[in-house]
PDB file of N, CA and C in Angstrom:
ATOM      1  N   UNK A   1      95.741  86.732 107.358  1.00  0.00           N
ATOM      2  CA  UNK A   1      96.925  87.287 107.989  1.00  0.00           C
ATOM      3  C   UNK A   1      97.909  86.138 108.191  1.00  0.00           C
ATOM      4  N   UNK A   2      99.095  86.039 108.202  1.00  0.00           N
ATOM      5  CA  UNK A   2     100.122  85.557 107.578  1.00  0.00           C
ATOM      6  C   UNK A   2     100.697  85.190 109.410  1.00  0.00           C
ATOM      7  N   UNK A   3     100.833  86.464 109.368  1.00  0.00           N
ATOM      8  CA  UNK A   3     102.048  86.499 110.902  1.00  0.00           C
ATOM      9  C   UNK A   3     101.428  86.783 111.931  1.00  0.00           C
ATOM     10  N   UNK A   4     101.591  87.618 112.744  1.00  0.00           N
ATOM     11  CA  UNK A   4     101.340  88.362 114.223  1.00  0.00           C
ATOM     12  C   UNK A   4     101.157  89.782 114.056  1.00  0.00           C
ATOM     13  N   UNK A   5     100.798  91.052 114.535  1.00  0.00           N
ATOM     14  CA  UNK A   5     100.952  91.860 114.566  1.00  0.00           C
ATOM     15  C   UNK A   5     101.003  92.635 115.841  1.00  0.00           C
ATOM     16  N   UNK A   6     102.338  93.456 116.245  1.00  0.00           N
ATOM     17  CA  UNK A   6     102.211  93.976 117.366  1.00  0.00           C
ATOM     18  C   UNK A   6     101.654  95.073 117.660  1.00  0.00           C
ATOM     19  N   UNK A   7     100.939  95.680 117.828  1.00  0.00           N
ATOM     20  CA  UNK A   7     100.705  97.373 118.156  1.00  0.00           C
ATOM     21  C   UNK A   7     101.405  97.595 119.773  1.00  0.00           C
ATOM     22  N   UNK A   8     101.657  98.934 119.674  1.00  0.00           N
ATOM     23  CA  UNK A   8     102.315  99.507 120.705  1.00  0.00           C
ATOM     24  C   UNK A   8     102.452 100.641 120.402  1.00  0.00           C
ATOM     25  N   UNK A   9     102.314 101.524 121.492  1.00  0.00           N
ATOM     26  CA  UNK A   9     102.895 102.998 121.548  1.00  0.00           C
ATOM     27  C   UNK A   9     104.182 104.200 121.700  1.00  0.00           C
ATOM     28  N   UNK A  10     104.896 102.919 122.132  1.00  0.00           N
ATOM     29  CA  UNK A  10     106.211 103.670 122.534  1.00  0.00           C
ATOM     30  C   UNK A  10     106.646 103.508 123.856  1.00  0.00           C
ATOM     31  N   UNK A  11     105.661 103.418 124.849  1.00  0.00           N
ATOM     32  CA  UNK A  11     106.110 104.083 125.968  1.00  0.00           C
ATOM     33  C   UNK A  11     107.119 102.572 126.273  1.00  0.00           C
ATOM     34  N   UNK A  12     108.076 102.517 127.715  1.00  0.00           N
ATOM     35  CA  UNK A  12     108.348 101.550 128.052  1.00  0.00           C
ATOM     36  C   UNK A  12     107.852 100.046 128.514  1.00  0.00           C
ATOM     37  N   UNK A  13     106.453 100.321 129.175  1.00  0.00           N
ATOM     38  CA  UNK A  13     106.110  98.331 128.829  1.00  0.00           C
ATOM     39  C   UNK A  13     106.037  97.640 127.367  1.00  0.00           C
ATOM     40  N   UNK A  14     105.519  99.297 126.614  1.00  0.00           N
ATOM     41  CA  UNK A  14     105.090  98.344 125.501  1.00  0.00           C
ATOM     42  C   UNK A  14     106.950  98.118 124.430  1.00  0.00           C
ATOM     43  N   UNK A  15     108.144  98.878 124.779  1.00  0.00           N
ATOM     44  CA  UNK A  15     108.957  98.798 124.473  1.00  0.00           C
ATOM     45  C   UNK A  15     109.536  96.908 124.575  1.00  0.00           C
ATOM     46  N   UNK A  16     109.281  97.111 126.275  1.00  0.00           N
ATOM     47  CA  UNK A  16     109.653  95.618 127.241  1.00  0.00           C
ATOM     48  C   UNK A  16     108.905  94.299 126.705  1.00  0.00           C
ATOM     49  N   UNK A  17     107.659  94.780 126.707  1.00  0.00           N
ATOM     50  CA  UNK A  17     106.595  93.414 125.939  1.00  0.00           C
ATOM     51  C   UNK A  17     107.011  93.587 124.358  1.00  0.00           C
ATOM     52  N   UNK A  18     107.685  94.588 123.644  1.00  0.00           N
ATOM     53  CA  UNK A  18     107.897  94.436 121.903  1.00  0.00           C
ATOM     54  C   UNK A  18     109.014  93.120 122.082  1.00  0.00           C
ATOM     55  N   UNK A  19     109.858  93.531 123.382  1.00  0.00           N
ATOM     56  CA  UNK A  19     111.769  92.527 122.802  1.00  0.00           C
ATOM     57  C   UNK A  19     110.778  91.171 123.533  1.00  0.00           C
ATOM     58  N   UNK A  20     110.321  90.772 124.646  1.00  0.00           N
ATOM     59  CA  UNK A  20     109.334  90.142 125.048  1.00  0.00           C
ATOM     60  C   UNK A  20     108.765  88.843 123.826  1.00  0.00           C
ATOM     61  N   UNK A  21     107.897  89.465 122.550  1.00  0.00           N
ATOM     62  CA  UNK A  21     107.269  88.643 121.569  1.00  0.00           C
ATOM     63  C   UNK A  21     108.297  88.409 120.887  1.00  0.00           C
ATOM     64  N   UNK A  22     109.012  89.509 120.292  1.00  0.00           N
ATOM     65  CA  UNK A  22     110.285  88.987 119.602  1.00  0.00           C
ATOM     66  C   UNK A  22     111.504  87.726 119.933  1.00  0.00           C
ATOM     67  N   UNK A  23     111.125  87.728 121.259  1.00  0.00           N
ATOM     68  CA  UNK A  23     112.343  86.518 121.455  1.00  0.00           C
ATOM     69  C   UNK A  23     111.298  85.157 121.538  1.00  0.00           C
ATOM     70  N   UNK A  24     110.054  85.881 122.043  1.00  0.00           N
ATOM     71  CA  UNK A  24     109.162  84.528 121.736  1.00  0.00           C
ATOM     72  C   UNK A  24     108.651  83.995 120.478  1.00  0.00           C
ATOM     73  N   UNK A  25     108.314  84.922 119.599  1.00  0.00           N
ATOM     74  CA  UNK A  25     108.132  84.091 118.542  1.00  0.00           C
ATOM     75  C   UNK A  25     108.549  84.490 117.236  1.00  0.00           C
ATOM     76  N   UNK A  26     109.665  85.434 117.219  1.00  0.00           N
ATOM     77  CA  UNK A  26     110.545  85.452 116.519  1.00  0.00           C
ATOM     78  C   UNK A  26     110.071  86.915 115.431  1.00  0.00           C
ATOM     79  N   UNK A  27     111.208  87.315 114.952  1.00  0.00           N
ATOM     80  CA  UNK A  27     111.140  88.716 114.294  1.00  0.00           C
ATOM     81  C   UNK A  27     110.940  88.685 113.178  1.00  0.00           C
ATOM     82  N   UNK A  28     110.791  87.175 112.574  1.00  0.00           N
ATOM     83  CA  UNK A  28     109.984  87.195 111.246  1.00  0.00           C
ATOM     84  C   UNK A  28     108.896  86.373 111.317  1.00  0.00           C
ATOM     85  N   UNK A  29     108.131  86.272 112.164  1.00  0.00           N
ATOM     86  CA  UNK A  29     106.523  86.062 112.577  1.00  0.00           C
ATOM     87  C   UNK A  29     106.011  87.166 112.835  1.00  0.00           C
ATOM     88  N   UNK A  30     106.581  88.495 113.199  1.00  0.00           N
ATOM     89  CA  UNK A  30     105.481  89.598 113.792  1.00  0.00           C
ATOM     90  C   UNK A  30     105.382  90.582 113.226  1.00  0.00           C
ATOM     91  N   UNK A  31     104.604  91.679 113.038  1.00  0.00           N
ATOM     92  CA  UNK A  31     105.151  92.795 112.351  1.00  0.00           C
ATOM     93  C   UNK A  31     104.980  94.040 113.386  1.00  0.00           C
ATOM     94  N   UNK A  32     105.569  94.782 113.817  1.00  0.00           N
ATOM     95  CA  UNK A  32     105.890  95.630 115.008  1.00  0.00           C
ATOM     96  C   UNK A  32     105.306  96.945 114.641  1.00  0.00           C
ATOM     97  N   UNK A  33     103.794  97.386 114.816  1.00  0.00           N
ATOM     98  CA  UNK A  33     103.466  98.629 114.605  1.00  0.00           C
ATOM     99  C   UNK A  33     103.609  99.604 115.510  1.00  0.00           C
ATOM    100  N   UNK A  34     104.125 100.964 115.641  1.00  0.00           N
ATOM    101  CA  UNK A  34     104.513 101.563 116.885  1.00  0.00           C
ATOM    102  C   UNK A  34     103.474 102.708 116.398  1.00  0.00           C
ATOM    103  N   UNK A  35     102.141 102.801 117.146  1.00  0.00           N
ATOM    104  CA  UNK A  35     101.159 103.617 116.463  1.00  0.00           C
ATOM    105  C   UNK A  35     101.163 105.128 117.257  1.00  0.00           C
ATOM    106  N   UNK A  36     102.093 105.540 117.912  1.00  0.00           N
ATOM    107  CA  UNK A  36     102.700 106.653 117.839  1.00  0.00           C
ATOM    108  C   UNK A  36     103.338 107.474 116.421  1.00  0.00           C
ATOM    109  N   UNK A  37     104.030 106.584 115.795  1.00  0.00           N
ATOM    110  CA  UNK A  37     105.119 107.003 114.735  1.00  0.00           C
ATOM    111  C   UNK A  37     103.654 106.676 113.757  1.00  0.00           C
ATOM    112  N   UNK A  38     102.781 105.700 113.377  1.00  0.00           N
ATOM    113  CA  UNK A  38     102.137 105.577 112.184  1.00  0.00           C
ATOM    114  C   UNK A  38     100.248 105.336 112.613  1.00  0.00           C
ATOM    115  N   UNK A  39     100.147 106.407 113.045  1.00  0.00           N
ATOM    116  CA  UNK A  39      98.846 107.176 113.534  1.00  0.00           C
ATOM    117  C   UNK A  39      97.832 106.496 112.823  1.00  0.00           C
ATOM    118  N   UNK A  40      98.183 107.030 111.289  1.00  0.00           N
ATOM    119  CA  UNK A  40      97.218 106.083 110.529  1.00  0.00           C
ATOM    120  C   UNK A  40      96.938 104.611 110.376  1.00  0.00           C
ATOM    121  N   UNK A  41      97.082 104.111 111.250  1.00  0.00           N
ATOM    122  CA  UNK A  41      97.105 102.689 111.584  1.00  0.00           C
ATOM    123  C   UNK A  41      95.858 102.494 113.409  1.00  0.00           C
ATOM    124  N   UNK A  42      95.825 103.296 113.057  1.00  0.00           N
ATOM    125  CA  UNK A  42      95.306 103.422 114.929  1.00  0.00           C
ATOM    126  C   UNK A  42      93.535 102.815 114.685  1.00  0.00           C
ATOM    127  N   UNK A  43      93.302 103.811 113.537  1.00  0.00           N
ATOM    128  CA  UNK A  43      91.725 102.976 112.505  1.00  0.00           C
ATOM    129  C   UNK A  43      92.005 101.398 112.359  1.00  0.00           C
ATOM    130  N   UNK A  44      92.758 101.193 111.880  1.00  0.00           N
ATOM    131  CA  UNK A  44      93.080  99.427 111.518  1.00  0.00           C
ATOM    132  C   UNK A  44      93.381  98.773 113.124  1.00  0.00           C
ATOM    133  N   UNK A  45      93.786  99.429 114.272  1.00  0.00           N
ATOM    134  CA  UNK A  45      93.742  98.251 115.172  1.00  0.00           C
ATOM    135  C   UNK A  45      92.916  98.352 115.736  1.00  0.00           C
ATOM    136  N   UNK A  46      91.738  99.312 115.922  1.00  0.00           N
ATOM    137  CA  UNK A  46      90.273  99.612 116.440  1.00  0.00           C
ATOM    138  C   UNK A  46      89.467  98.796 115.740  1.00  0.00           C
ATOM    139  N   UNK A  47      89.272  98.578 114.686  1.00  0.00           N
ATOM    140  CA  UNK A  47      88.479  97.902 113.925  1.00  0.00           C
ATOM    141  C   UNK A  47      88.855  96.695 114.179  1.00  0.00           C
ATOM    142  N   UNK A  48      90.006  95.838 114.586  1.00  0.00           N
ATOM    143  CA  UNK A  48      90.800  94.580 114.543  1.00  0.00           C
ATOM    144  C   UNK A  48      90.014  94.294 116.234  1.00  0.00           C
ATOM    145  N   UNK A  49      90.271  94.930 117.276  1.00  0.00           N
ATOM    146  CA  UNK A  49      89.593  94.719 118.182  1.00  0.00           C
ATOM    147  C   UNK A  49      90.479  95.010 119.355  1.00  0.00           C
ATOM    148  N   UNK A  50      91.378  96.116 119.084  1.00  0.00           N
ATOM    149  CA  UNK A  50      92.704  96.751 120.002  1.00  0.00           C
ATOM    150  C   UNK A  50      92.182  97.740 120.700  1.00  0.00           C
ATOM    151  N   UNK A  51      92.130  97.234 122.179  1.00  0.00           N
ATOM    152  CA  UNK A  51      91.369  98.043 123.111  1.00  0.00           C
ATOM    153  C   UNK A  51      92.837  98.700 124.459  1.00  0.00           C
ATOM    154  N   UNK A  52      93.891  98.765 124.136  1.00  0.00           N
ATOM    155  CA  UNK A  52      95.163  99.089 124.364  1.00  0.00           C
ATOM    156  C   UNK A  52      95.959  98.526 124.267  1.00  0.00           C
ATOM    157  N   UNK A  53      96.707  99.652 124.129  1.00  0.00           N
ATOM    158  CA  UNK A  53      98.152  98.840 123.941  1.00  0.00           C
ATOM    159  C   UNK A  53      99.242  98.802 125.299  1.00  0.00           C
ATOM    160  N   UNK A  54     100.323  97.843 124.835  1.00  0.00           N
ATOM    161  CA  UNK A  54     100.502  97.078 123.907  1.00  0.00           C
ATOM    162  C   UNK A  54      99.349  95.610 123.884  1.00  0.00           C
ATOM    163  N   UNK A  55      99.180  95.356 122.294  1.00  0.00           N
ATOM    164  CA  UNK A  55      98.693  94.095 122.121  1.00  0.00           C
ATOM    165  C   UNK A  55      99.266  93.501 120.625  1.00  0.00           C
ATOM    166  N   UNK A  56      98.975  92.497 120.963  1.00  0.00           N
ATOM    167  CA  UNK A  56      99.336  91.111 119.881  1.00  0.00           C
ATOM    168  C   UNK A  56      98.015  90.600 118.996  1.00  0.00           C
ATOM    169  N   UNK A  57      98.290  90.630 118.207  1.00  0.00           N
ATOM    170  CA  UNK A  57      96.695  89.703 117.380  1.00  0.00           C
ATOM    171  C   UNK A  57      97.636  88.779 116.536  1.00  0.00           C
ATOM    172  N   UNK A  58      96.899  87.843 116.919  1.00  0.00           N
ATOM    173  CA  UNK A  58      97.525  86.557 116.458  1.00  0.00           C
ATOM    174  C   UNK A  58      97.431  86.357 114.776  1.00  0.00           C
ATOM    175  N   UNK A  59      97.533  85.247 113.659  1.00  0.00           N
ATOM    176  CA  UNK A  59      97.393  85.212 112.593  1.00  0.00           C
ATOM    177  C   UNK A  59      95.685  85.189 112.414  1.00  0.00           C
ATOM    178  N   UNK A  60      95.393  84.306 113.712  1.00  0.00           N
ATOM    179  CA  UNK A  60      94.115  84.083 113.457  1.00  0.00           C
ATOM    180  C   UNK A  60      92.829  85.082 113.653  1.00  0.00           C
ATOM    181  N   UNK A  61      93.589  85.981 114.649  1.00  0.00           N
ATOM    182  CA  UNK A  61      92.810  87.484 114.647  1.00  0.00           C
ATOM    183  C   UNK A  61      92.230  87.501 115.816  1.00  0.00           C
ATOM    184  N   UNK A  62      93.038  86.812 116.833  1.00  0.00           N
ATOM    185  CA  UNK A  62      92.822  86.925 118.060  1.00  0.00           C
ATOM    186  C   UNK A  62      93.340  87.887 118.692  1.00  0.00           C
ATOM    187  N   UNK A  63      92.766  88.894 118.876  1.00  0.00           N
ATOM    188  CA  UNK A  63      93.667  90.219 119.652  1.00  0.00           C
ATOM    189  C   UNK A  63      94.075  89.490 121.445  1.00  0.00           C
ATOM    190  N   UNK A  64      95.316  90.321 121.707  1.00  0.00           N
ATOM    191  CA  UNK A  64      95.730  89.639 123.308  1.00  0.00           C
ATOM    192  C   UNK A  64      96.176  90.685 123.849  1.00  0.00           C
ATOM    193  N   UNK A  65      96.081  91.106 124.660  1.00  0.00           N
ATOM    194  CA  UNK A  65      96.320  92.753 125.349  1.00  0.00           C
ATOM    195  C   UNK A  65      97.319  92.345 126.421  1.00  0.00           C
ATOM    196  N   UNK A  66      98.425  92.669 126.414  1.00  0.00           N
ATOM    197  CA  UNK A  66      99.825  92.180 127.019  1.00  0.00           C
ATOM    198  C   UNK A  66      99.867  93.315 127.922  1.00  0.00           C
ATOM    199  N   UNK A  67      99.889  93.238 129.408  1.00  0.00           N
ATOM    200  CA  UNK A  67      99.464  94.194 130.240  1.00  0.00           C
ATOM    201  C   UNK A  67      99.007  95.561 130.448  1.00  0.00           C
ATOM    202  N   UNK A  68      99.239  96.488 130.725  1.00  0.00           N
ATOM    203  CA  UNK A  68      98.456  97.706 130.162  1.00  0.00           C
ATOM    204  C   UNK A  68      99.593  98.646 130.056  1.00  0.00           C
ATOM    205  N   UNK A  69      99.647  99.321 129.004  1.00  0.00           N
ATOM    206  CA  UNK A  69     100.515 100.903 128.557  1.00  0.00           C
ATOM    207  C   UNK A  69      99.590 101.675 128.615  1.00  0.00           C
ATOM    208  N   UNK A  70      98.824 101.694 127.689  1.00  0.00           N
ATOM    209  CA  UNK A  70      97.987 102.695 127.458  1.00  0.00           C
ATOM    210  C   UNK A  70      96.621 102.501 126.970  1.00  0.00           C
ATOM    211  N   UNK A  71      95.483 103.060 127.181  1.00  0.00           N
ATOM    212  CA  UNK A  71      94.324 102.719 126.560  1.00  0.00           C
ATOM    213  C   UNK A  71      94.297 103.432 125.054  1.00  0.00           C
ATOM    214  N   UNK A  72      93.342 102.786 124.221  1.00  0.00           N
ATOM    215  CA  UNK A  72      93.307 102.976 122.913  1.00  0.00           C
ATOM    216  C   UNK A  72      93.164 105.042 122.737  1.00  0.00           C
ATOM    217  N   UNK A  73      92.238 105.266 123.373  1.00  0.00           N
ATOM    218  CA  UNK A  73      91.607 107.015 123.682  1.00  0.00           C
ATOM    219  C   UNK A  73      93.364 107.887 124.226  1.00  0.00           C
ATOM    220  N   UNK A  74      93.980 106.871 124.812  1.00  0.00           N
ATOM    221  CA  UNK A  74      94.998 107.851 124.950  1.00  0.00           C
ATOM    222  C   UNK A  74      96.033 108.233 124.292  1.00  0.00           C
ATOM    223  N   UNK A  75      96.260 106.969 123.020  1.00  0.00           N
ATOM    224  CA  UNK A  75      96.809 106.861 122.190  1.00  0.00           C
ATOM    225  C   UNK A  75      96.933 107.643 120.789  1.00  0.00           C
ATOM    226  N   UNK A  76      95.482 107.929 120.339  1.00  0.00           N
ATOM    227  CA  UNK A  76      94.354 108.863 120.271  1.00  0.00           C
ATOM    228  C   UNK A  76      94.677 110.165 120.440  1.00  0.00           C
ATOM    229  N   UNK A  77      94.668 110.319 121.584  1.00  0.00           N
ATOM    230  CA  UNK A  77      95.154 111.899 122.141  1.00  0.00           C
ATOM    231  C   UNK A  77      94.293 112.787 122.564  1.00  0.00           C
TER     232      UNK A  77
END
């Protein structure tokens, strides 16, 4: 993995923590998944080790859970 990847749901922290990474480490280091809009992605951050969102996984595949929005099951539905 190259960059960062954000997962998030939509709601407002994870809106606040998206502009948050972006000013920290910039909008062409991260790639911004909003797993509301792309569901099929929700398998790929479970398996990665995304136990809610919003979170960050680093290049190195360190997942980081940036305060709590939502748990993974609610995301889910």
């Amino acid at each position: 993995m190259s960059k960062s990847i954000f997962y998030h749901a939509g709601c407002p922290v994870c809106i606040s923590a998206e502009h948050d990474v972006i000013d920290l480490i910039g909008r062409d280091n991260v790639e911004i998944v909003h797993l509301g809009n792309n569901k099929e992605r929700i398998e790929e951050a479970q398996n990665i080790g995304v136990k809610s969102v919003p979170a960050l996984v680093t290049p190195k595949g360190n997942v980081l859970h940036i305060n709590f929005g939502a748990s993974m099951a609610d995301v889910i539905g």
